[in-house]
Protein backbone atom coordinates (compact mmCIF):
# COMPACT_ATOMS: atom_id res chain seq x y z
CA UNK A 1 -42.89 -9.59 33.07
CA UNK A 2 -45.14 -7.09 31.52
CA UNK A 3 -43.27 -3.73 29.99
CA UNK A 4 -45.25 -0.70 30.53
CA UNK A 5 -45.86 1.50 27.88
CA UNK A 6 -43.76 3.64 28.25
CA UNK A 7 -40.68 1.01 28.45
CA UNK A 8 -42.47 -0.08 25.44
CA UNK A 9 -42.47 3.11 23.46
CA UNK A 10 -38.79 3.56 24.58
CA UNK A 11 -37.72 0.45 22.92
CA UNK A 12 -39.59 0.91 19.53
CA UNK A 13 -38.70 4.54 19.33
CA UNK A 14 -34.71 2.56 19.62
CA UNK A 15 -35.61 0.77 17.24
CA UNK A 16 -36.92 2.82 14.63
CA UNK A 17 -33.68 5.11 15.24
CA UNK A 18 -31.65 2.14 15.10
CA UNK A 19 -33.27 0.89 11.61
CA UNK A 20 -32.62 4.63 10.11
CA UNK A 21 -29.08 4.75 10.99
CA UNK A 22 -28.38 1.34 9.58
CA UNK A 23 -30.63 2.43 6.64
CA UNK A 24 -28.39 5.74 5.96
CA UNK A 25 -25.07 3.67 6.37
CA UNK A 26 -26.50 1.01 4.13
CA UNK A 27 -27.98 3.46 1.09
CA UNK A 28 -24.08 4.08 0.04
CA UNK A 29 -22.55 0.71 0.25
CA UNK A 30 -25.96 -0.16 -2.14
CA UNK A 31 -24.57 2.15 -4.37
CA UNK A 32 -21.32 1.29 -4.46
CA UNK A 33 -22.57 -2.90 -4.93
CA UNK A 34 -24.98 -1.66 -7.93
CA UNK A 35 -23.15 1.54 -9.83
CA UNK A 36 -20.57 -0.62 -11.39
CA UNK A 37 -22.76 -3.12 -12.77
CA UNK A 38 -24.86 0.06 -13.87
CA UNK A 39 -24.71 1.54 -17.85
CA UNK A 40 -26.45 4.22 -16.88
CA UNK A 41 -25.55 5.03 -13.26
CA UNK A 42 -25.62 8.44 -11.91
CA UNK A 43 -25.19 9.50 -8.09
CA UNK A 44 -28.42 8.44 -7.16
CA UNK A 45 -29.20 4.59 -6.29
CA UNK A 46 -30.69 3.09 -8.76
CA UNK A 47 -30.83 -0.57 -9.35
CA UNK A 48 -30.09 -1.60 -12.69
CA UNK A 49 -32.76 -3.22 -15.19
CA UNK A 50 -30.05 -5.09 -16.89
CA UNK A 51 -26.69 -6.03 -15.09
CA UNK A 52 -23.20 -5.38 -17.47
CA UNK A 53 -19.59 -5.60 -17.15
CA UNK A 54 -19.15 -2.70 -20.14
CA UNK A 55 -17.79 -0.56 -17.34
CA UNK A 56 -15.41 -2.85 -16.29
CA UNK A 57 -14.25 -3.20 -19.75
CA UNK A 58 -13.90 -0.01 -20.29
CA UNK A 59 -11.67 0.69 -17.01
CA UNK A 60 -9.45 -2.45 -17.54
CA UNK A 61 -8.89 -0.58 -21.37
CA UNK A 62 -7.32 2.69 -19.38
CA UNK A 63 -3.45 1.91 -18.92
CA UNK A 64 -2.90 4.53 -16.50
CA UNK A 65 -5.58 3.35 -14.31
CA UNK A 66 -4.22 -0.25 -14.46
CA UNK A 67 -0.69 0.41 -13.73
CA UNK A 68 -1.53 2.83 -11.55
CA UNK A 69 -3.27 -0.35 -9.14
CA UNK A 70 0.23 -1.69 -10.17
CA UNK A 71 2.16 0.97 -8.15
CA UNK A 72 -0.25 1.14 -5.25
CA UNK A 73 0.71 -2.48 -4.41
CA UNK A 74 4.63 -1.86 -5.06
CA UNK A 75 4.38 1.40 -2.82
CA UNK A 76 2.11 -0.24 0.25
CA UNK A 77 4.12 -3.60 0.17
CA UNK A 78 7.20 -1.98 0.26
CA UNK A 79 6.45 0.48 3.06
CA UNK A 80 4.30 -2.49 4.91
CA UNK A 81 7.67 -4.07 5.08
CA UNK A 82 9.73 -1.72 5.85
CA UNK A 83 7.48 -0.10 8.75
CA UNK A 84 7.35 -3.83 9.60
CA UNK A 85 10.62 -5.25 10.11
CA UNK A 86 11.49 -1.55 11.52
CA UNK A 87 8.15 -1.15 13.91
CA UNK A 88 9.21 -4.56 15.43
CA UNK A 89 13.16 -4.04 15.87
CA UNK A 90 12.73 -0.49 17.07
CA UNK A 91 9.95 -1.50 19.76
CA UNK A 92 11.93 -4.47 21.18
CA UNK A 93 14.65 -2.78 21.61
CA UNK A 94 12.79 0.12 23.05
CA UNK A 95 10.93 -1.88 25.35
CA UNK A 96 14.21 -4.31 26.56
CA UNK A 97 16.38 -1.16 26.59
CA UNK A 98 17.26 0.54 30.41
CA UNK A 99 17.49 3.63 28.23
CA UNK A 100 16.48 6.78 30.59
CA UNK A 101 12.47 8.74 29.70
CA UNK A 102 12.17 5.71 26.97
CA UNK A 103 8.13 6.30 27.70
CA UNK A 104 8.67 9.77 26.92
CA UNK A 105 10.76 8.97 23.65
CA UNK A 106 7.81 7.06 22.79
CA UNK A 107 4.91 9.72 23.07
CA UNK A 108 7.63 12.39 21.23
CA UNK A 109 7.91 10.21 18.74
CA UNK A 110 4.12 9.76 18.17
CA UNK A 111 3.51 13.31 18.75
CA UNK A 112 5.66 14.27 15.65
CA UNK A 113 4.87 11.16 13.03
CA UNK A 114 0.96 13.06 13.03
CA UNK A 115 3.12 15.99 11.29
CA UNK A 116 5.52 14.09 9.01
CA UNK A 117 2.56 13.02 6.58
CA UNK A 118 0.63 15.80 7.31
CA UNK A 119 0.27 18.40 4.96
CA UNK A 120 2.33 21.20 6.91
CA UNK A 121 5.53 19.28 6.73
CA UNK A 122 5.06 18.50 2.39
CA UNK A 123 7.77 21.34 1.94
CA UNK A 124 10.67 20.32 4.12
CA UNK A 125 9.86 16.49 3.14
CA UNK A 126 9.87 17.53 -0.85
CA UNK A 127 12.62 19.36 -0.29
CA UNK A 128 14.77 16.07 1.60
CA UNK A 129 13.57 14.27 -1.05
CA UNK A 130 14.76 16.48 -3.69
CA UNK A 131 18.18 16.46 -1.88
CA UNK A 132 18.39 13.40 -2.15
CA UNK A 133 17.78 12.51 -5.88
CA UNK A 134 14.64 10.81 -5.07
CA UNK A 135 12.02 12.89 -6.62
CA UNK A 136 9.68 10.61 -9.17
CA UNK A 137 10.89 7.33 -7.66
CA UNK A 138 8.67 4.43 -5.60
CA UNK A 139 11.40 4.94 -2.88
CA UNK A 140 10.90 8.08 -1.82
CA UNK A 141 7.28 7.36 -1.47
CA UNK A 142 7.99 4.47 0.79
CA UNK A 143 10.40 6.16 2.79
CA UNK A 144 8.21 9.08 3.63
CA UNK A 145 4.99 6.82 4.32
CA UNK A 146 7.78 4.59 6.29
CA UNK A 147 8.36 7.91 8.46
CA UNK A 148 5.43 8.93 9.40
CA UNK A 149 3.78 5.21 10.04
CA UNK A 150 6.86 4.22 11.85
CA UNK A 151 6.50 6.02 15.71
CA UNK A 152 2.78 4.59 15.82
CA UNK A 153 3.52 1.44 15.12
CA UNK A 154 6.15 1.39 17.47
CA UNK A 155 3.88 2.58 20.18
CA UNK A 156 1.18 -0.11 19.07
CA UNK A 157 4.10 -2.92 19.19
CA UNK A 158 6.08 -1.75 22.46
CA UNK A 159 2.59 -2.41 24.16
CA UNK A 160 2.58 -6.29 23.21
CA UNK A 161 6.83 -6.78 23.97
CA UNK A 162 5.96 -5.01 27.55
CA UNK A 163 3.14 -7.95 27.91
CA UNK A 164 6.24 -10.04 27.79
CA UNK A 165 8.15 -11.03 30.84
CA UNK A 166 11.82 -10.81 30.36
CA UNK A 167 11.96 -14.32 32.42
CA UNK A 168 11.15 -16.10 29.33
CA UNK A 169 13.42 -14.64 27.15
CA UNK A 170 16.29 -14.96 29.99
CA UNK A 171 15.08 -18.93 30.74
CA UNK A 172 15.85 -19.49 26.71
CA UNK A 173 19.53 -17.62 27.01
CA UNK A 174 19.90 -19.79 30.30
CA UNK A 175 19.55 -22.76 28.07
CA UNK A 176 21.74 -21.56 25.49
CA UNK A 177 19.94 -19.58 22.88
CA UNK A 178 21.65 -16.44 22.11
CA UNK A 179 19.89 -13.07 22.03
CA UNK A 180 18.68 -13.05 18.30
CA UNK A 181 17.41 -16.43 19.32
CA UNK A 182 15.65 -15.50 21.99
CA UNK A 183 13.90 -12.92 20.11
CA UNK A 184 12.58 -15.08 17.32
CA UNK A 185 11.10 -18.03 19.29
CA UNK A 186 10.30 -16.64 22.08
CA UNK A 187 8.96 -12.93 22.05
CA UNK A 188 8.11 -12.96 18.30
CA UNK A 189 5.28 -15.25 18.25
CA UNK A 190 3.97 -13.82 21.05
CA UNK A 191 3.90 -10.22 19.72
CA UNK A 192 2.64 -11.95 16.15
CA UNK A 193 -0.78 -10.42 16.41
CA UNK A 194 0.40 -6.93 16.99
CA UNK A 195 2.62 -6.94 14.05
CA UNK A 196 -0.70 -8.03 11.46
CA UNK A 197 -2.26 -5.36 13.34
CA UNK A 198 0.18 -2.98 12.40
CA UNK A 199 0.48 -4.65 8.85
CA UNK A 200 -3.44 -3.92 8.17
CA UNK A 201 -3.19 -0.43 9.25
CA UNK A 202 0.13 0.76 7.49
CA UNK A 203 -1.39 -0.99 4.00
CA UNK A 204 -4.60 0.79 4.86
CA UNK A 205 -3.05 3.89 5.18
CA UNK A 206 -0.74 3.67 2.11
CA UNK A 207 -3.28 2.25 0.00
CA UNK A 208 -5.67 5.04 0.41
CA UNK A 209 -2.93 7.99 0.43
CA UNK A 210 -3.37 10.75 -2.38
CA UNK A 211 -0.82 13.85 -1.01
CA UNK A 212 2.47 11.94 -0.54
CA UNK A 213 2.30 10.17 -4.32
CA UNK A 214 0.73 13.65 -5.90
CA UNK A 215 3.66 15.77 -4.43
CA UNK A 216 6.65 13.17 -4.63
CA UNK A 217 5.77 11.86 -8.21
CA UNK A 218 6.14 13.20 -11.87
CA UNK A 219 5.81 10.08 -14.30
CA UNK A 220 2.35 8.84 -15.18
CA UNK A 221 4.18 5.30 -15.18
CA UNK A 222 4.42 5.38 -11.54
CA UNK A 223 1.36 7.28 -10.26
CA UNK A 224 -0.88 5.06 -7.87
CA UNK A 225 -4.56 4.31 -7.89
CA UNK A 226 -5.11 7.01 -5.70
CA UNK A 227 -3.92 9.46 -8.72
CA UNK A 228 -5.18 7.90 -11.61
CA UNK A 229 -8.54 7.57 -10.18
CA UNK A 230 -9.01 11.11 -11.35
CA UNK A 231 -8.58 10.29 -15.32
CA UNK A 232 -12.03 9.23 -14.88
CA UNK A 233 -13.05 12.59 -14.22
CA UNK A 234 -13.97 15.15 -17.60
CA UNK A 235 -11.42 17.71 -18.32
CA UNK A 236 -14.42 19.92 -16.77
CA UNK A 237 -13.99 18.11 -12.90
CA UNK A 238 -17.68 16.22 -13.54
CA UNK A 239 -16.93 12.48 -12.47
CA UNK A 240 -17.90 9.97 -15.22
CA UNK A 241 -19.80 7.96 -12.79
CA UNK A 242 -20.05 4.27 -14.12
CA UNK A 243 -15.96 4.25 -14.80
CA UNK A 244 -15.52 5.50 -11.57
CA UNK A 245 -17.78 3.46 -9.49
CA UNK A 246 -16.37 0.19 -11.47
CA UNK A 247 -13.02 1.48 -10.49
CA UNK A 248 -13.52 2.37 -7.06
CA UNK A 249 -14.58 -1.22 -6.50
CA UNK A 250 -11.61 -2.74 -8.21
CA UNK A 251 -9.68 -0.54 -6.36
CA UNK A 252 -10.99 -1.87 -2.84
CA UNK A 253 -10.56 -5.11 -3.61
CA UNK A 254 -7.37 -5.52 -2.32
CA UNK A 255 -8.33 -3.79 0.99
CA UNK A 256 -11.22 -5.98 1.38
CA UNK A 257 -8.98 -8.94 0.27
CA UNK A 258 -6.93 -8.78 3.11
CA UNK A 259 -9.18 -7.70 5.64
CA UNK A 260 -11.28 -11.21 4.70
CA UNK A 261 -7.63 -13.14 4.75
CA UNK A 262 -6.86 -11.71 8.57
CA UNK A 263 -10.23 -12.65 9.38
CA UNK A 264 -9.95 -15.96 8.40
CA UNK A 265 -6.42 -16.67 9.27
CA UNK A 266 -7.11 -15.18 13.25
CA UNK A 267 -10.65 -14.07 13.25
CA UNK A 268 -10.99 -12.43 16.86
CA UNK A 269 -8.64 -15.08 18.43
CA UNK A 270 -5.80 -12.28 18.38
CA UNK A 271 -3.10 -14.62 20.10
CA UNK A 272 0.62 -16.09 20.08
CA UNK A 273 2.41 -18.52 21.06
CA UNK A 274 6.04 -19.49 22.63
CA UNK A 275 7.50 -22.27 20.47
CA UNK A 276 9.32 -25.05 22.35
């Protein structure tokens, strides 16, 4: 079938859109590849004559920096778990519950998490904290995080229990298995996917998170990445460009770590299973 020329202009003119999109998406992720390796990197993409690791050296030599990749993993694994275990009690029991306007609960809930890490609510959340003898401690930034992750990933959990017909989970009580039992062989690997789901995004979130540790913490010792990014900054605010790209990569490595472990583990086969 012949295109006319106009169906033909069309699709070239898509094209050529298409490749500068890609193009402008592509020029910073170049960057970010070639800057580390770089002695002599500024903001501007440049490929590098000679490849080093100087920078590198030079980052792992900065002991704030290092820890501070050190706290970012105590801080998101700690809140990953506890917005997991939470997430997946609360949203079972939410969705198996005959309590009255539970869908409205739900949407209240989510309405008000957006303003418990936001930056309006900082003053009545430092001030909690500060009640509570908390200020400068790894707990009080995993409590807080655990607050305001905790009614979304509810609401992204309750949608895989409700999947679940309560049949099953009465046909395995039928036969014996008590209620706790029920729960773990037959509704938890079902709702399996929804809890890496909510796993990826809640270690996303804290991971990347600048406000909560900046607000909440005093001691250099237990300042996250997030922080300590900024000692490669001059005392004038100009970023010293080749420490801070090198760092910026280390610093998504764990990100892109588990992103590439989900992948392979479940790829886009997001699916569970009732054990026997």
């Amino acid at each position: 079938m012949t295109l006319s020329f106009h169906q033909m202009l069309s699709r070239i003119s898509f094209s050529v859109l298409t490749a500068i999109i890609g193009i402008a998406f592509a020029l910073p992720l170049l960057w970010f590849l070639f800057a580390p390796f770089n002695a002599r990197a500024e903001l501007g993409l440049e490929i590098p004559a000679v490849f080093t690791l100087q920078n590198f050296y030079t980052v792992f030599e900065n002991k704030f920096a290092m820890r501070g990749l050190l706290n970012s993993f105590i801080q998101s694994v700690g809140g990953v778990v506890l917005v997991g275990i939470s997430a997946t009690l609360a949203a079972y029991a939410l969705s198996r519950s005959d309590v009255p306007g539970k869908k409205s609960i739900t949407y209240i809930l989510l309405l008000f998490s957006s303003v418990v890490s936001g930056s309006a609510a900082m003053v009545p959340i430092f001030l909690i904290i500060s009640s509570l003898g908390l200020i400068d401690t790894h707990i009080a930034v995993i409590l807080v995080f655990a607050g305001g992750l905790l009614p979304t990933a509810m609401f992204i959990l309750r949608d895989f229990i409700d999947g679940i017909p309560k049949s099953y989970e009465e046909s395995a009580m039928v036969a014996g298995a008590s209620s706790m039992q029920a729960f773990r062989d037959v509704a938890l690997p079902v709702i399996r996917p929804g809890i890496v789901v909510v796993v990826v995004w809640a270690f996303v979130n804290i991971w990347g998170s600048f406000l909560i540790p900046f607000i909440l913490l005093r001691s250099d010792e237990l300042m996250p990445a997030s922080v300590a990014i900024y000692s490669f900054y001059s005392e004038a605010g100009t970023p010293i460009v080749t420490l801070l790209a090198a760092y910026a990569l280390i610093y998504s490595f764990p990100v892109i770590s588990l992103y590439l472990f989900v992948n392979w583990k479940f790829g886009f086969r997001f699916f569970g299973g009732i054990k026997a």
